[in-house]
Protein backbone atom coordinates (compact mmCIF):
# COMPACT_ATOMS: atom_id res chain seq x y z
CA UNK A 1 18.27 5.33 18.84
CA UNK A 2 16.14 2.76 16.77
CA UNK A 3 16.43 4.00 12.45
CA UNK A 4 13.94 2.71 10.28
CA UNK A 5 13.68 2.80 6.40
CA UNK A 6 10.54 3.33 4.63
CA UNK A 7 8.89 1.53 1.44
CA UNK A 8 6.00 2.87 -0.61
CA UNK A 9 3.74 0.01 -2.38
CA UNK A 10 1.53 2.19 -4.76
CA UNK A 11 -2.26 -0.12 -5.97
CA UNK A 12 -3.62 0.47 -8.50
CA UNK A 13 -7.60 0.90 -8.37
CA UNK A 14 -8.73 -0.09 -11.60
CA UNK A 15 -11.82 0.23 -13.13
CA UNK A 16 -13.09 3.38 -15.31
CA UNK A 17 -14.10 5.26 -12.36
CA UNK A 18 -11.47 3.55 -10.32
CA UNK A 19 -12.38 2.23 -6.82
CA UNK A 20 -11.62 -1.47 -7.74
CA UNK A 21 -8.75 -3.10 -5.92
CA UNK A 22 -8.19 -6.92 -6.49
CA UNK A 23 -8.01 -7.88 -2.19
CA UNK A 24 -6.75 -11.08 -3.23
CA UNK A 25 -3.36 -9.81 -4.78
CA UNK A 26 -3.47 -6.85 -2.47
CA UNK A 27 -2.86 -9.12 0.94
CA UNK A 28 -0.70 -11.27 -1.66
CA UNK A 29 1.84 -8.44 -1.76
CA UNK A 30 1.13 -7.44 2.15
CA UNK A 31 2.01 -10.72 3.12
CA UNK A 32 5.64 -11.22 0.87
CA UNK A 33 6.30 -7.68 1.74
CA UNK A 34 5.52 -9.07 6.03
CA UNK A 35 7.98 -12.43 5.31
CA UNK A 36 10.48 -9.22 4.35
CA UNK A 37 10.24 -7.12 7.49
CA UNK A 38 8.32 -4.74 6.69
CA UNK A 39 5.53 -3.48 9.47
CA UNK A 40 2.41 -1.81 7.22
CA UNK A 41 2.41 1.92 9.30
CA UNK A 42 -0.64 3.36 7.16
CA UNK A 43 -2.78 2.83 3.76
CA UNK A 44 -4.08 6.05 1.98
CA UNK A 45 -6.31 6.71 -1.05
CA UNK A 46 -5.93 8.88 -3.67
CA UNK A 47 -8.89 10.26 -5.03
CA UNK A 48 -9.66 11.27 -8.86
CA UNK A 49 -13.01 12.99 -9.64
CA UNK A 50 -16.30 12.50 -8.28
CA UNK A 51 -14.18 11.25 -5.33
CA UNK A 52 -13.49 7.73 -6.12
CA UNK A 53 -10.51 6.09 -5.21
CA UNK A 54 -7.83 5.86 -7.98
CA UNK A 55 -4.55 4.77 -6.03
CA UNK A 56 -3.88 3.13 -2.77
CA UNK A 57 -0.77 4.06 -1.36
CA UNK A 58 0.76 1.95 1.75
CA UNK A 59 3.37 2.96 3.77
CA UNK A 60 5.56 0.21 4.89
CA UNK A 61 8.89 1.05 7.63
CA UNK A 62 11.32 -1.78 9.32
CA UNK A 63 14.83 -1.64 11.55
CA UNK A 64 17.63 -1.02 9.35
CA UNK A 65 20.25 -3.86 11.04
C-alpha cells in the first residue's frame, strides 16, 4: 500500500480587508514546492468578516520513499 505525507503552505491575503494574494510569489512557492515532490491535492480560503478571504491554505501530499 502506497503512504503519503502531507505539507500545509498557509498565504497570507493581505490587504485591510484581506483578499489580496501576490500570484506571482504564490506559483513561485507552488513551483519550488513541485521541483520537491509535492502534488498540490486542494487550496482553501479562510474567510474573516464580511466574507473576504484572509488565508489561503494549500494542501500539498507526495510518496514517502
Amino acid at each position: 500500500m502506497e503512504q503519503y505525507e502531507y505539507k500545509t503552505l498557509l498565504t497570507d491575503a493581505k490587504g485591510f480587508f484581506g483578499g489580496k494574494v501576490d500570484p506571482n510569489i504564490l506559483q513561485l512557492q507552488l513551483n519550488e514546492l513541485g521541483r520537491q515532490g509535492w502534488e498540490l491535492v486542494s487550496t482553501v480560503a479562510t474567510v474573516q468578516s464580511y466574507g473576504s478571504t484572509r488565508w489561503l491554505i494549500s494542501i500539498f501530499k507526495r510518496k514517502i520513499q
